[in-house]
C-alpha atoms as a PDB file:
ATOM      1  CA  UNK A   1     -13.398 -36.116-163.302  1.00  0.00           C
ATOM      2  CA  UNK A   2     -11.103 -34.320-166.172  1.00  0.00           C
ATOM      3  CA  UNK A   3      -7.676 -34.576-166.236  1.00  0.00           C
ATOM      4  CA  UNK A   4      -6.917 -31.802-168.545  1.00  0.00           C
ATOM      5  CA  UNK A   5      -3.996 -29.672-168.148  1.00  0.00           C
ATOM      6  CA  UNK A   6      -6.205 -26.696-169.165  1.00  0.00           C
ATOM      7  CA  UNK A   7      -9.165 -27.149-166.639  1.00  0.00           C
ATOM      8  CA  UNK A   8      -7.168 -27.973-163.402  1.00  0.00           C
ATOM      9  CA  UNK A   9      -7.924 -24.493-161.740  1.00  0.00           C
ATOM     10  CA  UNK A  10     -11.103 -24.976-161.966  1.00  0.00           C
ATOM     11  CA  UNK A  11     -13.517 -26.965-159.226  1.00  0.00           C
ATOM     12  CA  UNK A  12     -16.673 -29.766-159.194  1.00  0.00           C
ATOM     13  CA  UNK A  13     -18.276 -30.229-156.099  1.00  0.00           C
ATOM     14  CA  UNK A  14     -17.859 -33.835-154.892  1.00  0.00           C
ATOM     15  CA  UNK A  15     -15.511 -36.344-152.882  1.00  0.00           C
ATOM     16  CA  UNK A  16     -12.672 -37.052-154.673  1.00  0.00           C
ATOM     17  CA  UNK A  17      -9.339 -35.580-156.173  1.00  0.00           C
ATOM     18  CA  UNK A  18      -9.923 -33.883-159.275  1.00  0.00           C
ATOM     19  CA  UNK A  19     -12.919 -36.046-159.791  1.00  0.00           C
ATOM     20  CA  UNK A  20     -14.649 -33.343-157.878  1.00  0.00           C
ATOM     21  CA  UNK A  21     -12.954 -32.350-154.421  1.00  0.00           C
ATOM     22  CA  UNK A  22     -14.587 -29.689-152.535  1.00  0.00           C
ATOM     23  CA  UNK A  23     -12.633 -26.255-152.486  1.00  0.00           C
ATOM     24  CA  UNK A  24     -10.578 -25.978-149.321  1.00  0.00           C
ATOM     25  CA  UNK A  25     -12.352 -24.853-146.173  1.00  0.00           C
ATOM     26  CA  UNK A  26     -15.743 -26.143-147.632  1.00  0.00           C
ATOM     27  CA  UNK A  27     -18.014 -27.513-145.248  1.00  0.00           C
ATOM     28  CA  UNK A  28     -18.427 -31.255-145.088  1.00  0.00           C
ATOM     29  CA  UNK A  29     -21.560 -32.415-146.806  1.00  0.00           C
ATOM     30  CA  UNK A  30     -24.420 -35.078-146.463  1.00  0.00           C
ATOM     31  CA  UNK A  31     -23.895 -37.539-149.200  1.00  0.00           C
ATOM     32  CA  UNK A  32     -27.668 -35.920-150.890  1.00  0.00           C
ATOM     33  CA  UNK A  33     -25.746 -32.645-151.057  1.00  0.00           C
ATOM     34  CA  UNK A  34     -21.969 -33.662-151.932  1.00  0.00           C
ATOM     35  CA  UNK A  35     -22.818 -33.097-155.661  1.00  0.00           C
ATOM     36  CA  UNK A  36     -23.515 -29.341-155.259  1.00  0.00           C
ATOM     37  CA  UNK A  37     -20.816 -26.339-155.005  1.00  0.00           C
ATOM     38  CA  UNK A  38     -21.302 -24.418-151.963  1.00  0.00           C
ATOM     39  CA  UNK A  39     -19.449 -21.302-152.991  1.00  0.00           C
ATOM     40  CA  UNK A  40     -21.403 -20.793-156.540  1.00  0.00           C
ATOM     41  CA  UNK A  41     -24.160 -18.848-156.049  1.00  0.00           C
ATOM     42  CA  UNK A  42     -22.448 -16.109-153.667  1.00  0.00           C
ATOM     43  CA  UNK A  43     -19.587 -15.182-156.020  1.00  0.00           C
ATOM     44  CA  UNK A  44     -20.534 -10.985-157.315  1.00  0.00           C
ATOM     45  CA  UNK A  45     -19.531 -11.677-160.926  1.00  0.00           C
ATOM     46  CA  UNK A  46     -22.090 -12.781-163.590  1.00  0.00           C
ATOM     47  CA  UNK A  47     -22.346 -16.211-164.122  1.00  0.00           C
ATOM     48  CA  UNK A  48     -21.675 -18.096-167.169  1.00  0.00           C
ATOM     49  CA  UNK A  49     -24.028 -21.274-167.614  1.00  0.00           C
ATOM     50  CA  UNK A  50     -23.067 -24.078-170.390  1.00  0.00           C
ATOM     51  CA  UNK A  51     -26.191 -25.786-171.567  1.00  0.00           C
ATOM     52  CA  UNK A  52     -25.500 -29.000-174.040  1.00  0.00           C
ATOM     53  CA  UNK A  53     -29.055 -30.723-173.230  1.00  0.00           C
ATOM     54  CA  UNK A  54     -31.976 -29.242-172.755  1.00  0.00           C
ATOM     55  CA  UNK A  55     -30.365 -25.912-171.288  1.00  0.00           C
ATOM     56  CA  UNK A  56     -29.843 -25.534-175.217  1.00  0.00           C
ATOM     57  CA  UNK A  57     -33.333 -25.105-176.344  1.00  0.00           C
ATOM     58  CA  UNK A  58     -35.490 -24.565-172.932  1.00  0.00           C
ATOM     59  CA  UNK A  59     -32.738 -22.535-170.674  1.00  0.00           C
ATOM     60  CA  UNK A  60     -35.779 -21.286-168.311  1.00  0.00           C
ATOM     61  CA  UNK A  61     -33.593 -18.274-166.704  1.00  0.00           C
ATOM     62  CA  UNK A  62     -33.053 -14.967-167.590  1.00  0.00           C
ATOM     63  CA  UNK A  63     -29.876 -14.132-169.563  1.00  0.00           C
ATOM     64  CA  UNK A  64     -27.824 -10.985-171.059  1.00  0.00           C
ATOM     65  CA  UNK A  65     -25.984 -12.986-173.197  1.00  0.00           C
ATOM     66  CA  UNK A  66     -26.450 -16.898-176.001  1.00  0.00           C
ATOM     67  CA  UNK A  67     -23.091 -17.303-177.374  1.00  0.00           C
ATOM     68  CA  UNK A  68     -22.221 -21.214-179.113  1.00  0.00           C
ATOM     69  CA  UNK A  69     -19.603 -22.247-177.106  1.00  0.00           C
ATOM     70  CA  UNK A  70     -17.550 -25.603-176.535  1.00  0.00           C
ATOM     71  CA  UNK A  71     -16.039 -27.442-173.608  1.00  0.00           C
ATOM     72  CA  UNK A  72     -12.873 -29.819-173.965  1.00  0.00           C
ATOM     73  CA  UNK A  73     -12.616 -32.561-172.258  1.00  0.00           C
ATOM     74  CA  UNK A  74     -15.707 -34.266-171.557  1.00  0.00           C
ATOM     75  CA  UNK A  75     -18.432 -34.963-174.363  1.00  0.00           C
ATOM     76  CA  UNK A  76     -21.838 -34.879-174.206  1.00  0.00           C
ATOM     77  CA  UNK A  77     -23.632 -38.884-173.908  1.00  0.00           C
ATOM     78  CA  UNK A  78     -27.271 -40.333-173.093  1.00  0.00           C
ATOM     79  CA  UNK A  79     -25.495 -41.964-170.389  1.00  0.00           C
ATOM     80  CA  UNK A  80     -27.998 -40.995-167.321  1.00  0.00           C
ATOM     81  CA  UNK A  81     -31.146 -43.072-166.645  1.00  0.00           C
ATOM     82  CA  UNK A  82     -33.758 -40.282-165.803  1.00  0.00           C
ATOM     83  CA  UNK A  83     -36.642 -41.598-162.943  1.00  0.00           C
ATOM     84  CA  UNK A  84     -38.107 -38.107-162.841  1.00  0.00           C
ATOM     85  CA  UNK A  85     -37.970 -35.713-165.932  1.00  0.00           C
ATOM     86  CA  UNK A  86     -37.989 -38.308-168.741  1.00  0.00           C
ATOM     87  CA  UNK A  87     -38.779 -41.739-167.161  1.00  0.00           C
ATOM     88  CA  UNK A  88     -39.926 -43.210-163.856  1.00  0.00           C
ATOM     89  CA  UNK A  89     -37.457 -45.822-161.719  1.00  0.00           C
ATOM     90  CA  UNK A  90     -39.885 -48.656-163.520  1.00  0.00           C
ATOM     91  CA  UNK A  91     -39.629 -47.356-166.980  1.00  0.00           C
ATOM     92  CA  UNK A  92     -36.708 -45.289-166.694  1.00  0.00           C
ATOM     93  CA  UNK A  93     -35.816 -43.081-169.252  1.00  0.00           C
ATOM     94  CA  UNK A  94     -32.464 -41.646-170.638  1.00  0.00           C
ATOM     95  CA  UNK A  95     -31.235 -37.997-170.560  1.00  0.00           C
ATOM     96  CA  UNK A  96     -27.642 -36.558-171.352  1.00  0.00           C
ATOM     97  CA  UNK A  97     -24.377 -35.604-169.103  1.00  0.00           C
ATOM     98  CA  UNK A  98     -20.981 -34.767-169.576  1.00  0.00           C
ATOM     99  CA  UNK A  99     -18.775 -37.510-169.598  1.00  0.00           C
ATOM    100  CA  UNK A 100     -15.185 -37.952-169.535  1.00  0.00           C
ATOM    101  CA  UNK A 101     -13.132 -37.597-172.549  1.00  0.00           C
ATOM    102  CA  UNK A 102     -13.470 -35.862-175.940  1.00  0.00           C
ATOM    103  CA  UNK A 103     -15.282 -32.068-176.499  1.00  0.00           C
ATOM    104  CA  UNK A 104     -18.664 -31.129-175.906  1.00  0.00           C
ATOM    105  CA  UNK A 105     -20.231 -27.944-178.409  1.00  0.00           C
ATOM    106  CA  UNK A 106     -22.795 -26.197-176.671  1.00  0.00           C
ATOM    107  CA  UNK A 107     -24.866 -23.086-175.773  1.00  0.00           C
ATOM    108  CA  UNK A 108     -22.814 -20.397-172.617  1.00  0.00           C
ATOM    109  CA  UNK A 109     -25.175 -18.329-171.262  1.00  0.00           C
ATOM    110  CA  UNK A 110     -24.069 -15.342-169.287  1.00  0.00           C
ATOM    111  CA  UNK A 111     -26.273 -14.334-166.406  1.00  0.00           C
ATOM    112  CA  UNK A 112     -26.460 -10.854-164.504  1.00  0.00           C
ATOM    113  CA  UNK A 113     -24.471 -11.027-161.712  1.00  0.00           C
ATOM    114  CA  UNK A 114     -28.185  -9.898-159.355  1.00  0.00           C
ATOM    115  CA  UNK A 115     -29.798 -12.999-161.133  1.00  0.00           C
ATOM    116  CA  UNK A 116     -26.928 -15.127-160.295  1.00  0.00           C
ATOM    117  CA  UNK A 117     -28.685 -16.743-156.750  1.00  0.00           C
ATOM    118  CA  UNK A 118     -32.139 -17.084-158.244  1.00  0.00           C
ATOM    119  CA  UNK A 119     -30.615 -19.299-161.497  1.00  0.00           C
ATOM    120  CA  UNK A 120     -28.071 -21.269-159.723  1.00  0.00           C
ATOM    121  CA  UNK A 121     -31.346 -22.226-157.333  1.00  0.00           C
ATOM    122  CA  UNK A 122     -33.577 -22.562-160.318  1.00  0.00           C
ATOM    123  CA  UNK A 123     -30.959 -25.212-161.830  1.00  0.00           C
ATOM    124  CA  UNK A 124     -30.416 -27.257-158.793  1.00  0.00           C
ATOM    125  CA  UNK A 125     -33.783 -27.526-158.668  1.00  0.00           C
ATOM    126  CA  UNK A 126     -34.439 -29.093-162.591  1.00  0.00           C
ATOM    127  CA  UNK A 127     -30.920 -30.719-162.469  1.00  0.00           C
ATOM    128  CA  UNK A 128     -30.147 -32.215-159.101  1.00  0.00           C
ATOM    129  CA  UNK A 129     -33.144 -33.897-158.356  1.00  0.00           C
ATOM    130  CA  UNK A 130     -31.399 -37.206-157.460  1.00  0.00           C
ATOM    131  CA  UNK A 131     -28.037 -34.863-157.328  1.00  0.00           C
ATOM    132  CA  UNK A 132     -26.982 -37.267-160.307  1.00  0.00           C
ATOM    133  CA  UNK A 133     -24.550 -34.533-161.657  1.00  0.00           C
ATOM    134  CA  UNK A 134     -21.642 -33.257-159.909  1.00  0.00           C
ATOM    135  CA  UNK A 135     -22.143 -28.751-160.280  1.00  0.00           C
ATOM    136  CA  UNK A 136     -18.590 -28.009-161.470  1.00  0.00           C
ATOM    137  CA  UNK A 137     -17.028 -24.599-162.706  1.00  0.00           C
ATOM    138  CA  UNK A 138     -15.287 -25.962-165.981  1.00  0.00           C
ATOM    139  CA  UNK A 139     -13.305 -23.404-168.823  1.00  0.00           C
ATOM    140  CA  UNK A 140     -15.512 -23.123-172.024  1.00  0.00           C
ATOM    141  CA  UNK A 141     -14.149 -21.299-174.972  1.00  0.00           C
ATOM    142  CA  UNK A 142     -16.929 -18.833-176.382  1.00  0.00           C
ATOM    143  CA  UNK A 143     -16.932 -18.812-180.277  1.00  0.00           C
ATOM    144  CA  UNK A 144     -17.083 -15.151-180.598  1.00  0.00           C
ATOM    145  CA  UNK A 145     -15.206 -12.952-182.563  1.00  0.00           C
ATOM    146  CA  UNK A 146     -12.565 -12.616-180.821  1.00  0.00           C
ATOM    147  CA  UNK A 147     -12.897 -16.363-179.210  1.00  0.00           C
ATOM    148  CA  UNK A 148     -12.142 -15.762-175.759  1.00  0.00           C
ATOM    149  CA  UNK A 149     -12.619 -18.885-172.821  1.00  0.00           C
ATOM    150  CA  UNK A 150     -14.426 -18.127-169.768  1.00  0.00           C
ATOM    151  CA  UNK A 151     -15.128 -20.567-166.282  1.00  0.00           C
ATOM    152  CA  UNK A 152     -18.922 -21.504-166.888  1.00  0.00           C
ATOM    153  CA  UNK A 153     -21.310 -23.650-164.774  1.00  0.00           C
ATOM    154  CA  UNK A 154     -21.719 -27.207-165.878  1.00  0.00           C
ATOM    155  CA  UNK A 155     -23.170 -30.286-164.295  1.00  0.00           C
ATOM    156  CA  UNK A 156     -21.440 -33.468-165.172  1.00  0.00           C
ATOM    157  CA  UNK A 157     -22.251 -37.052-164.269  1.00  0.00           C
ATOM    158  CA  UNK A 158     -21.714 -38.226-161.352  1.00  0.00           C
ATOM    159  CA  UNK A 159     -20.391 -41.939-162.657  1.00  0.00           C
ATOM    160  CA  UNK A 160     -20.682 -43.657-159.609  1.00  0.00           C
ATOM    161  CA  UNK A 161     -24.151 -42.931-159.200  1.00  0.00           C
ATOM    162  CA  UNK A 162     -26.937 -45.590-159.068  1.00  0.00           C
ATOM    163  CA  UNK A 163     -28.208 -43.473-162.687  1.00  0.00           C
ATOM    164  CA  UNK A 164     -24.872 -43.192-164.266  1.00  0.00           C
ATOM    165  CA  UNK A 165     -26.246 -46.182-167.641  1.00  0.00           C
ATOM    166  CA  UNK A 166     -22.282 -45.458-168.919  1.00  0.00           C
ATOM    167  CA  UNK A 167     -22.057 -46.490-173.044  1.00  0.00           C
ATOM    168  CA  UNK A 168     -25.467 -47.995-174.515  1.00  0.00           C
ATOM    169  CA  UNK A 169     -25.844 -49.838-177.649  1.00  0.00           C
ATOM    170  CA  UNK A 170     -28.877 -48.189-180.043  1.00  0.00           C
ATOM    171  CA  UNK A 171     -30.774 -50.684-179.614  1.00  0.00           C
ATOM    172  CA  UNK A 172     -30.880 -50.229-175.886  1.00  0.00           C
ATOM    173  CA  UNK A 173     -31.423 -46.659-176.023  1.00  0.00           C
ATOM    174  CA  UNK A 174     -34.322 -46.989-178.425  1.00  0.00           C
ATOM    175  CA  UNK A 175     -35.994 -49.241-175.698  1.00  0.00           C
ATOM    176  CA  UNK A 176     -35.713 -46.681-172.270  1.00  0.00           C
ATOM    177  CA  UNK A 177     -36.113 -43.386-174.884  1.00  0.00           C
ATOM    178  CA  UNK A 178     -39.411 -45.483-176.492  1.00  0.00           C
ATOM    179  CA  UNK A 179     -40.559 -46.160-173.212  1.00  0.00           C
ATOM    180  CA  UNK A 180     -39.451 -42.969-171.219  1.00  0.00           C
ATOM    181  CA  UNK A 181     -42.330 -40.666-170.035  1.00  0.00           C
ATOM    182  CA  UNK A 182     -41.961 -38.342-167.154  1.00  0.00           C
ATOM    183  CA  UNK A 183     -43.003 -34.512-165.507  1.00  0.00           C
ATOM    184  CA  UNK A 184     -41.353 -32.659-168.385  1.00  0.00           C
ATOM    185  CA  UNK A 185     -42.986 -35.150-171.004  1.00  0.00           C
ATOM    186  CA  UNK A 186     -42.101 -37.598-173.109  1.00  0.00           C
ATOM    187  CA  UNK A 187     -38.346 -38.733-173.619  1.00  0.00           C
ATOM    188  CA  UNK A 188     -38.719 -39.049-177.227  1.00  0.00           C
ATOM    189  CA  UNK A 189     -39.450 -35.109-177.506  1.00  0.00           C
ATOM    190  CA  UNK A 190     -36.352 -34.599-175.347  1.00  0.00           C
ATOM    191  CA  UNK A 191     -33.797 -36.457-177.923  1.00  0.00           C
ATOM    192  CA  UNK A 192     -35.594 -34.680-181.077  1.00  0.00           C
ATOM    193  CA  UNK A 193     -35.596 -31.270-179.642  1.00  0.00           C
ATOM    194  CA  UNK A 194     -31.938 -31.768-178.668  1.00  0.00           C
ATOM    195  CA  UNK A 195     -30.976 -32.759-182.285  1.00  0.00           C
ATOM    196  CA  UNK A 196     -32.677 -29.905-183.951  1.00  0.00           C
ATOM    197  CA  UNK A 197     -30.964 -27.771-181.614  1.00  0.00           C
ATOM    198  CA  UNK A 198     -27.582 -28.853-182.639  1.00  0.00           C
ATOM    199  CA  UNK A 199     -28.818 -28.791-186.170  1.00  0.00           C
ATOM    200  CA  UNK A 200     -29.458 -25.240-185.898  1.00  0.00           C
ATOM    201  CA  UNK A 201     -25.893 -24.898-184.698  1.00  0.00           C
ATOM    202  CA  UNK A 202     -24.531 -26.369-187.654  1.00  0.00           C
ATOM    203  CA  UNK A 203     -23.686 -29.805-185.940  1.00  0.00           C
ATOM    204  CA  UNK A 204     -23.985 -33.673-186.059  1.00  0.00           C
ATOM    205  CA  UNK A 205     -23.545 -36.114-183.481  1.00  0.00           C
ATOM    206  CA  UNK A 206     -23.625 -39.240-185.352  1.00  0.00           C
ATOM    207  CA  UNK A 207     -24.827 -41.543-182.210  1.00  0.00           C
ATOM    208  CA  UNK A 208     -27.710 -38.979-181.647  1.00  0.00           C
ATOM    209  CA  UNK A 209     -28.637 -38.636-184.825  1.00  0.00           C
ATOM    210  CA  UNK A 210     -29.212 -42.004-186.073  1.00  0.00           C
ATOM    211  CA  UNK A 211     -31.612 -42.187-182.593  1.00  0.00           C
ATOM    212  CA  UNK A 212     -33.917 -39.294-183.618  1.00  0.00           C
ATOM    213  CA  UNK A 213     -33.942 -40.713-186.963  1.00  0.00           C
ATOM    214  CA  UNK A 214     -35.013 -43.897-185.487  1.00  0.00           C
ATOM    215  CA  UNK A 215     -37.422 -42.112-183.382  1.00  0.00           C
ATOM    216  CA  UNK A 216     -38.897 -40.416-186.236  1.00  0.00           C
ATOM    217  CA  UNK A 217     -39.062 -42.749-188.953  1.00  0.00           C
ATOM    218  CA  UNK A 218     -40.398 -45.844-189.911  1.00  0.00           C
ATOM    219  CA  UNK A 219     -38.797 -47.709-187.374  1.00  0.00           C
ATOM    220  CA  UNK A 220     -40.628 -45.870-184.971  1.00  0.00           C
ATOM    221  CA  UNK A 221     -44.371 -45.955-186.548  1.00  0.00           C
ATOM    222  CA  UNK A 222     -43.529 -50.127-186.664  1.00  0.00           C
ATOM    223  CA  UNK A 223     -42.942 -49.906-182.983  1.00  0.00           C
ATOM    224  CA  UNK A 224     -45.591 -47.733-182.245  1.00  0.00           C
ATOM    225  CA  UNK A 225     -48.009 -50.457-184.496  1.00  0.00           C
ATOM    226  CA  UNK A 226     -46.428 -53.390-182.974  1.00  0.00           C
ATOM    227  CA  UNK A 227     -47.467 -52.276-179.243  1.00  0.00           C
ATOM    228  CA  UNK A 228     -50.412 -51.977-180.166  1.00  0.00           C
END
C-alpha cells in the first residue's frame, strides 16, 4: 500500500505487490483470512505494536514498554465505516485506519516476546472482525532519546474493502459518528477519547478536531434537541 523507499523491507499481509503481498512461501489464504500475516505471532522477539486509534488510550494487552512514536507514510483518517464496534451495517458508524500518504504520530508499544501470541490473537480479534485492515509490519521511529526506528505491528485499511468510506466531508462524518452506536459504545465517545489522547501528546489534527468540537458543542446539543 506504501511506496516508500524506507518501508520496502517490510511486509502487509494481502494480495497484491507492495500493496500487501504475502511473504514468500506463505500459504495461500481464503479471501476472510488474506488480510492477516501468517508469520507474526511465531517470530521469538518482542513485538512492537503502533496504536493511532483506540490502541492509544484503551491498548487492552500487557506491555513493557509506551513510547510516542510516528509512522511515515500513511496518515491516520476516519475513513472505515464500522458495522460492529461503533455502528451497525444500518447505521454504520466511522472508525480510523491508516491510509496512504502523509505521517501518522502515534503510541509503539513493545510487548514481551512470551506475550507476543496471546496479543497478536487478542488484536485480530478487536481489529479484524470484517478483516477490514490489512496486519502489516511497517518501520516506526520511536521518539526517545536517542530516536531510534523499529518494525512495529500496524493494521492499515484495506481500500478495496466494502468498509473502506475513503475522504468524507464534515458534514458527512457528523451524520454516521451522530448516529454510530455499537458493542464498544457509542461512536461519539470513540472520536473524543481519540482527540484528548492526541491532546495529551501535544498534537492537533485539524480535521479531527473541528469533529469533536462539533460533537461537543452547541452544534451537537441542537442536534441532539432537534431529534427529539
Amino acid at each position: 500500500m506504501f511506496r516508500s523507499c524506507a518501508l520496502r523491507p517490510y511486509h502487509c499481509a494481502g494480495p497484491n505487490a507492495l500493496l500487501g503481498e504475502p511473504l514468500p512461501g506463505s500459504p495461500k489464504l481464503p479471501r476472510r483470512f488474506s488480510s492477516m500475516n501468517p508469520t507474526i505471532e511465531h517470530a521469538a522477539e518482542d513485538l512492537w505494536v503502533f496504536g493511532y486509534g483506540s490502541l492509544m488510550w484503551r491498548p487492552g494487552f500487557p506491555y513493557l514498554e509506551r513510547v510516542e512514536a510516528r509512522l511515515i507514510g500513511a496518515h491516520r483518517a476516519l475513513c472505515i465505516y464500522s458495522f460492529v464496534h461503533r455502528g451497525t451495517p444500518e447505521r454504520p458508524g466511522l472508525v480510523l485506519g491508516l491510509d496512504h500518504g502523509g505521517t501518522c504520530r502515534g503510541i509503539a508499544y513493545r510487548v514481551a516476546a512470551a506475550e507476543r501470541p496471546g496479543t497478536v490473537a487478542y488484536l485480530r480479534a478487536r481489529e479484524q472482525v470484517t478483516s477490514v485492515y490489512r496486519e502489516c509490519i511497517r518501520a516506526v521511529w520511536l521518539e526517545s532519546e536517542p530516536e531510534r526506528r523499529v518494525p512495529a505491528l500496524c493494521y492499515v485499511v484495506d481500500r478495496g474493502h466494502a468498509q473502506y468510506a475513503g475522504r468524507l466531508t464534515l458534514e458527512q462524518q457528523l451524520h454516521h459518528v451522530r448516529q454510530g452506536h455499537g458493542q464498544s459504545g457509542a461512536n461519539r465517545d470513540y472520536v473524543i477519547a481519540t482527540v484528548a489522547a492526541l491532546e495529551q501528546l501535544g498534537y492537533r489534527e485539524t480535521g479531527l478536531h473541528m469533529l469533536a468540537e462539533r460533537l461537543k458543542g452547541a452544534h451537537e446539543a441542537h442536534a441532539s434537541a432537534a431529534s427529539g
